[in-house]
C-alpha atoms as a PDB file:
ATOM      1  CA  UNK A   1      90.010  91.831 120.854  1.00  0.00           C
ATOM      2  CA  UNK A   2      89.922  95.185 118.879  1.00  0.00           C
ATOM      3  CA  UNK A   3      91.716  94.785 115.726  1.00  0.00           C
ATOM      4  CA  UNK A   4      91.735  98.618 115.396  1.00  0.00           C
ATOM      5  CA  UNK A   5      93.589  99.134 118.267  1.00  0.00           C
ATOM      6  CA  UNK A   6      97.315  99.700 118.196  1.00  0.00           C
ATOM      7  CA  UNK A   7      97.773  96.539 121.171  1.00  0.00           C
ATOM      8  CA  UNK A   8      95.854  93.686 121.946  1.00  0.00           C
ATOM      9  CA  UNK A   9      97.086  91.482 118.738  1.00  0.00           C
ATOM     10  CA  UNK A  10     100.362  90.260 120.238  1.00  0.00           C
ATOM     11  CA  UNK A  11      97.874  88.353 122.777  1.00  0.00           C
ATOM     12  CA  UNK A  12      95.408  87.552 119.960  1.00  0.00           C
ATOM     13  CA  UNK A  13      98.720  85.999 118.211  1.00  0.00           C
ATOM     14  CA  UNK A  14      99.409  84.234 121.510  1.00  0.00           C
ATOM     15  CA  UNK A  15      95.642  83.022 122.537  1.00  0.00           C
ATOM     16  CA  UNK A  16      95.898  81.293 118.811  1.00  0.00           C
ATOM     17  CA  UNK A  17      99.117  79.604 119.084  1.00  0.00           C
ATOM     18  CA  UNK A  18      99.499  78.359 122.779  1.00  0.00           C
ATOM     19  CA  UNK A  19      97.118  76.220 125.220  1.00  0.00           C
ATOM     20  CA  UNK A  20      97.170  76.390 128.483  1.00  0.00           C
ATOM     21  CA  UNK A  21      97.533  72.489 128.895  1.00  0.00           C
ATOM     22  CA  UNK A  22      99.357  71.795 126.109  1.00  0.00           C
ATOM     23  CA  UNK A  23     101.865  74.893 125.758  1.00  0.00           C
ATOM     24  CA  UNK A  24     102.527  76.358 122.406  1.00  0.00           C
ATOM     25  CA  UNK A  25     101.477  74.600 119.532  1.00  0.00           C
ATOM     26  CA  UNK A  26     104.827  74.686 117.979  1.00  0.00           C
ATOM     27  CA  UNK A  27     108.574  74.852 119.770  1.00  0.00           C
ATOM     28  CA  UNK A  28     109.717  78.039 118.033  1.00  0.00           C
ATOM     29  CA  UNK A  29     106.530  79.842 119.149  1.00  0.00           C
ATOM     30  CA  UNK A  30     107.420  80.562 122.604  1.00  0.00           C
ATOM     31  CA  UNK A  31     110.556  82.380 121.784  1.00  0.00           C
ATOM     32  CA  UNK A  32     108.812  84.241 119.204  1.00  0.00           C
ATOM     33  CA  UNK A  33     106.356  85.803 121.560  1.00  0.00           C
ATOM     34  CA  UNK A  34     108.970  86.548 124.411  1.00  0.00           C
ATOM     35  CA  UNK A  35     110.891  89.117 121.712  1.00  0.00           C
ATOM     36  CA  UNK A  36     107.541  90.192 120.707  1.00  0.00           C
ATOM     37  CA  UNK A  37     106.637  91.036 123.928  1.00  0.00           C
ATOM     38  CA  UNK A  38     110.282  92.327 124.794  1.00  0.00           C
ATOM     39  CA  UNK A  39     109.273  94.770 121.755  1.00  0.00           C
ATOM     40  CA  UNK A  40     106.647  95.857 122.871  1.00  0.00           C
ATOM     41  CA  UNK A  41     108.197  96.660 126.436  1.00  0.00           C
ATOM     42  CA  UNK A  42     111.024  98.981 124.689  1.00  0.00           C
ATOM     43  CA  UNK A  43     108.220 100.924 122.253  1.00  0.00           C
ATOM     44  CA  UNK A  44     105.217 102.669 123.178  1.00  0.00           C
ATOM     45  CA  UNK A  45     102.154 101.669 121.094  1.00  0.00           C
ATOM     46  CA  UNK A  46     102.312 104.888 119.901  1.00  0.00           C
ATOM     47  CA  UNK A  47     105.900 104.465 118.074  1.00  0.00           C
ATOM     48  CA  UNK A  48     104.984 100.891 117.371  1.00  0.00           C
ATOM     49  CA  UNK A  49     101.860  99.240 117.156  1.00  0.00           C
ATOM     50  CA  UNK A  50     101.669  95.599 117.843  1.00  0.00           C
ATOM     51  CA  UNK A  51     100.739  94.521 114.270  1.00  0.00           C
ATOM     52  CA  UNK A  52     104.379  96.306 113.239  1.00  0.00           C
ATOM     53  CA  UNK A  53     105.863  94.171 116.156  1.00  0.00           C
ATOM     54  CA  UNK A  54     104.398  90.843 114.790  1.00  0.00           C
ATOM     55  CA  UNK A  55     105.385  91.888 111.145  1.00  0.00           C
ATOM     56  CA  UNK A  56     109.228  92.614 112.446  1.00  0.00           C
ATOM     57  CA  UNK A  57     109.137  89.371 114.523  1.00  0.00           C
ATOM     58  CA  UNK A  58     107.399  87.360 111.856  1.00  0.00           C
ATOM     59  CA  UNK A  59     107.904  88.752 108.871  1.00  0.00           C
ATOM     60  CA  UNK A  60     105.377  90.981 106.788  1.00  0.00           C
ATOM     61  CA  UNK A  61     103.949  87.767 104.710  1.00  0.00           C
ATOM     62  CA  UNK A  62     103.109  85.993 108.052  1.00  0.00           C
ATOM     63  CA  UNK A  63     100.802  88.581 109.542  1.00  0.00           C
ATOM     64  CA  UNK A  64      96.853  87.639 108.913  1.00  0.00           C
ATOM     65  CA  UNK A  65      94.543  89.859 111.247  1.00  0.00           C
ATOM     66  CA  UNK A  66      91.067  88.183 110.849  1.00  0.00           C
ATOM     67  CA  UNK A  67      89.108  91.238 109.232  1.00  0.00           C
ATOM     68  CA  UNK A  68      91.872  92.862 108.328  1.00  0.00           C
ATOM     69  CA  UNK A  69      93.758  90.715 105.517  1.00  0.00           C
ATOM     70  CA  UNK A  70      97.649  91.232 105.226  1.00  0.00           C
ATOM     71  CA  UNK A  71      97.462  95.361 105.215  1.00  0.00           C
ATOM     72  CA  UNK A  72     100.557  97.286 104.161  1.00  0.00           C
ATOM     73  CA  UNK A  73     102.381  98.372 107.185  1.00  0.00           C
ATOM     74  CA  UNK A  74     102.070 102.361 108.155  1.00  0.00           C
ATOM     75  CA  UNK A  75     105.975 102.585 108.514  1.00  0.00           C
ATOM     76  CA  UNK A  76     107.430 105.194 106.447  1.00  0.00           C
ATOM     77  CA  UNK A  77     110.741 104.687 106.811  1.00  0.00           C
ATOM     78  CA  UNK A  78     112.651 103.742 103.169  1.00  0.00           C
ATOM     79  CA  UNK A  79     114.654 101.577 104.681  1.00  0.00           C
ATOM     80  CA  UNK A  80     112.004  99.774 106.571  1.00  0.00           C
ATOM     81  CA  UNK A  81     109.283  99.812 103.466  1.00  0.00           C
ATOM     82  CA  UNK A  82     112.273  97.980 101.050  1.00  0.00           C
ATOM     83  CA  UNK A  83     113.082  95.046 103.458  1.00  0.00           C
ATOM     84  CA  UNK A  84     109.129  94.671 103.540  1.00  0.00           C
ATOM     85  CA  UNK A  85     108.673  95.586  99.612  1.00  0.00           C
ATOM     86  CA  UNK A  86     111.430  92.857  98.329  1.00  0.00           C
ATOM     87  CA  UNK A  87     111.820  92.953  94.599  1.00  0.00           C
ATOM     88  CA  UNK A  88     108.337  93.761  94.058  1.00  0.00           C
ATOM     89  CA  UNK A  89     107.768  96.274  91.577  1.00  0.00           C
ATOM     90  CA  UNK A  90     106.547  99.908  92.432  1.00  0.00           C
ATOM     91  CA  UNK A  91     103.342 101.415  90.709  1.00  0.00           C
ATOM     92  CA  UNK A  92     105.345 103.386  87.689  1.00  0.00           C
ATOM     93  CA  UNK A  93     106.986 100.391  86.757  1.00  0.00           C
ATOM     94  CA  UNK A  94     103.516  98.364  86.641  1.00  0.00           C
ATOM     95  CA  UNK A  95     102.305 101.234  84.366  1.00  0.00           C
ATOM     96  CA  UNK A  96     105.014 101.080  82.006  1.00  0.00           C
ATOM     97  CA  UNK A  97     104.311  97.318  81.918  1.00  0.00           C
ATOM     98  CA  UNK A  98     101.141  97.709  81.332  1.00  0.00           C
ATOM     99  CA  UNK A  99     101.379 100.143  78.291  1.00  0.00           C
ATOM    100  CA  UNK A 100     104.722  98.274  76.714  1.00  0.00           C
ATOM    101  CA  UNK A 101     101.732  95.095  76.963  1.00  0.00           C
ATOM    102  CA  UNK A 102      98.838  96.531  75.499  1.00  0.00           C
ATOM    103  CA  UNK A 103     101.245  98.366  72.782  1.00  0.00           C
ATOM    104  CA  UNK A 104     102.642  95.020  71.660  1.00  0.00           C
ATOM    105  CA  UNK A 105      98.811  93.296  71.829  1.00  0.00           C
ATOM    106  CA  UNK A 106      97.740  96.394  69.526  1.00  0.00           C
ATOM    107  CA  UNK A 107     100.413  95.342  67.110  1.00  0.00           C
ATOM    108  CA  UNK A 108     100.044  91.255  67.397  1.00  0.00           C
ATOM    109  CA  UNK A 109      96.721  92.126  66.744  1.00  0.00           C
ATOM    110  CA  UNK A 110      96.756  94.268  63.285  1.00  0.00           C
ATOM    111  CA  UNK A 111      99.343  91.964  61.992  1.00  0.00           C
ATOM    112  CA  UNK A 112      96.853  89.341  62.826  1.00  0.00           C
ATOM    113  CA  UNK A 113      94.347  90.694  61.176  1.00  0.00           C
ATOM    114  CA  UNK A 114      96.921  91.141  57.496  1.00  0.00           C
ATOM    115  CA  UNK A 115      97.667  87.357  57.919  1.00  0.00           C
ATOM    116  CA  UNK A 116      93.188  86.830  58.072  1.00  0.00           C
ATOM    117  CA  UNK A 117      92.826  88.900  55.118  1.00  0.00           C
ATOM    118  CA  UNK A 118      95.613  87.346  53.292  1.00  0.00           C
ATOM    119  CA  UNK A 119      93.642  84.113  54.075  1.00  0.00           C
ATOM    120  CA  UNK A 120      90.362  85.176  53.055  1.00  0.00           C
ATOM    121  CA  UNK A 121      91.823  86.844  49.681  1.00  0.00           C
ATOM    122  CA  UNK A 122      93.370  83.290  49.204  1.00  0.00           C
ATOM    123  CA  UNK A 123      90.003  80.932  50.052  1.00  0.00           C
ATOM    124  CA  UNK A 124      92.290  79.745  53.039  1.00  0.00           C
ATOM    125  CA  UNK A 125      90.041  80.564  55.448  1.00  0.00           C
ATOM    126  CA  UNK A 126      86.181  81.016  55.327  1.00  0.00           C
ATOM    127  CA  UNK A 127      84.835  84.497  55.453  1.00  0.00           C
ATOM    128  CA  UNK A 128      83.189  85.627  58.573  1.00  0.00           C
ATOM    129  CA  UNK A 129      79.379  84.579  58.813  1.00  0.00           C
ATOM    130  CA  UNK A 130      77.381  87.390  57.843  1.00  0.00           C
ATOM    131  CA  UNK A 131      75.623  89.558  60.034  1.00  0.00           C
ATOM    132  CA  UNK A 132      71.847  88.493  61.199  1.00  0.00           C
ATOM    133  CA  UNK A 133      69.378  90.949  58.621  1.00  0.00           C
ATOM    134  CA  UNK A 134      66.085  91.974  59.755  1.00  0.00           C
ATOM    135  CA  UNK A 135      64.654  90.071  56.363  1.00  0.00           C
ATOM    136  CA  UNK A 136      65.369  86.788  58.756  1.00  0.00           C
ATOM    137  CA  UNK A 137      63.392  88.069  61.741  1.00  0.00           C
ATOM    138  CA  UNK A 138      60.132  89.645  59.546  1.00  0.00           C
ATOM    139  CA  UNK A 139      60.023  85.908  58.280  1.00  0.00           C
ATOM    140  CA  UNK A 140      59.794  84.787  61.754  1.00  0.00           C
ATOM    141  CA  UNK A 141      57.502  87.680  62.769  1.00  0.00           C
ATOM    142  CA  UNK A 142      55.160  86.507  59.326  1.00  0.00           C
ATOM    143  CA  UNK A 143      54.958  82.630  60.587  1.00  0.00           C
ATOM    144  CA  UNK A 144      53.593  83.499  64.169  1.00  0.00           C
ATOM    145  CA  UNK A 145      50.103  83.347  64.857  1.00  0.00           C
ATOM    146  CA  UNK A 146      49.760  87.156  66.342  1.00  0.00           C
ATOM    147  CA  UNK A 147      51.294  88.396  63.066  1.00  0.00           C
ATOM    148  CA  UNK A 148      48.704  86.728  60.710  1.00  0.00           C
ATOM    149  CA  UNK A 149      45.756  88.296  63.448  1.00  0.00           C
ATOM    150  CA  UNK A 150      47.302  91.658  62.676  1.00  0.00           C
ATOM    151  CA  UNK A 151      47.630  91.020  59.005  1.00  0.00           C
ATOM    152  CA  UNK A 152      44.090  89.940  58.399  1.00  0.00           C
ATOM    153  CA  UNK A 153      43.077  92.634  60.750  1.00  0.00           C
ATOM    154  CA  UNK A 154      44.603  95.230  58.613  1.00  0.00           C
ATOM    155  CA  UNK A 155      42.836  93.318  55.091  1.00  0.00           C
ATOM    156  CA  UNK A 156      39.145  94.452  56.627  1.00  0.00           C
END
């Protein structure tokens, strides 16, 4: 089947759930389909694709199209979009999270960073280790083999 295309995924959604020997694979299944497909007899693909007919007969969080993950439907209508949304939270409210969060990390941090010192002045705590100084890595350079070449090199 073509995922892309606006039909076709009812009868993906059926070919998954029902065998032809055994029937559907669970008892609520059957009706399910029959007001899919009752849906889909009262709306053109055009007005209403088959994925919107699965989400309104299922519910938005059921829908998995292989490929495709659990897409945000197309619908526009407010109405429509807020039974799907729930009490998630819209994208300017996520912002303003996001910048009341990092404003109190800022400030847990610099107070953090009074209490250290305060430590430190105190010999509570043990200074930081001091940076690595390129002393350490010309003694390093001195002990290897190709340095002492290169030294007695530069001697004749």
């Amino acid at each position: 089947m073509v995922l892309t295309s606006p039909t076709g995924q009812i009868e993906t959604w059926r070919l998954k759930h029902y065998d032809g020997e055994k029937g559907w694979t669970g008892i609520e299944l059957g009706p399910l389909y029959d007001k899919m497909m009752e849906l889909r007899g009262q709306h053109p693909p055009e007005e209403l694709s088959d994925k919107e007919i699965i989400e309104r007969v299922l519910g938005r969080d059921s829908v998995y199209l292989r490929g495709r993950g659990r897409s945000p439907s197309v619908t526009t209508s407010t109405s429509h979009r807020e039974n799907i949304v729930g009490n998630q939270p819209t994208y300017e409210e996520l912002v303003e999270r996001l910048n009341d969060t990092t404003s109190r990390l800022n400030a847990t941090n610099e107070q953090l960073s009074v209490v250290v010192d305060i430590l430190r002045h105190n010999n509570l705590m043990a200074p930081p280790p001091p940076p690595p100084t390129d002393q350490a890595s010309d003694a390093n350079l001195r002990e290897s083999p190709s340095f002492s070449v290169r030294e007695s090199q530069d001697d004749s």
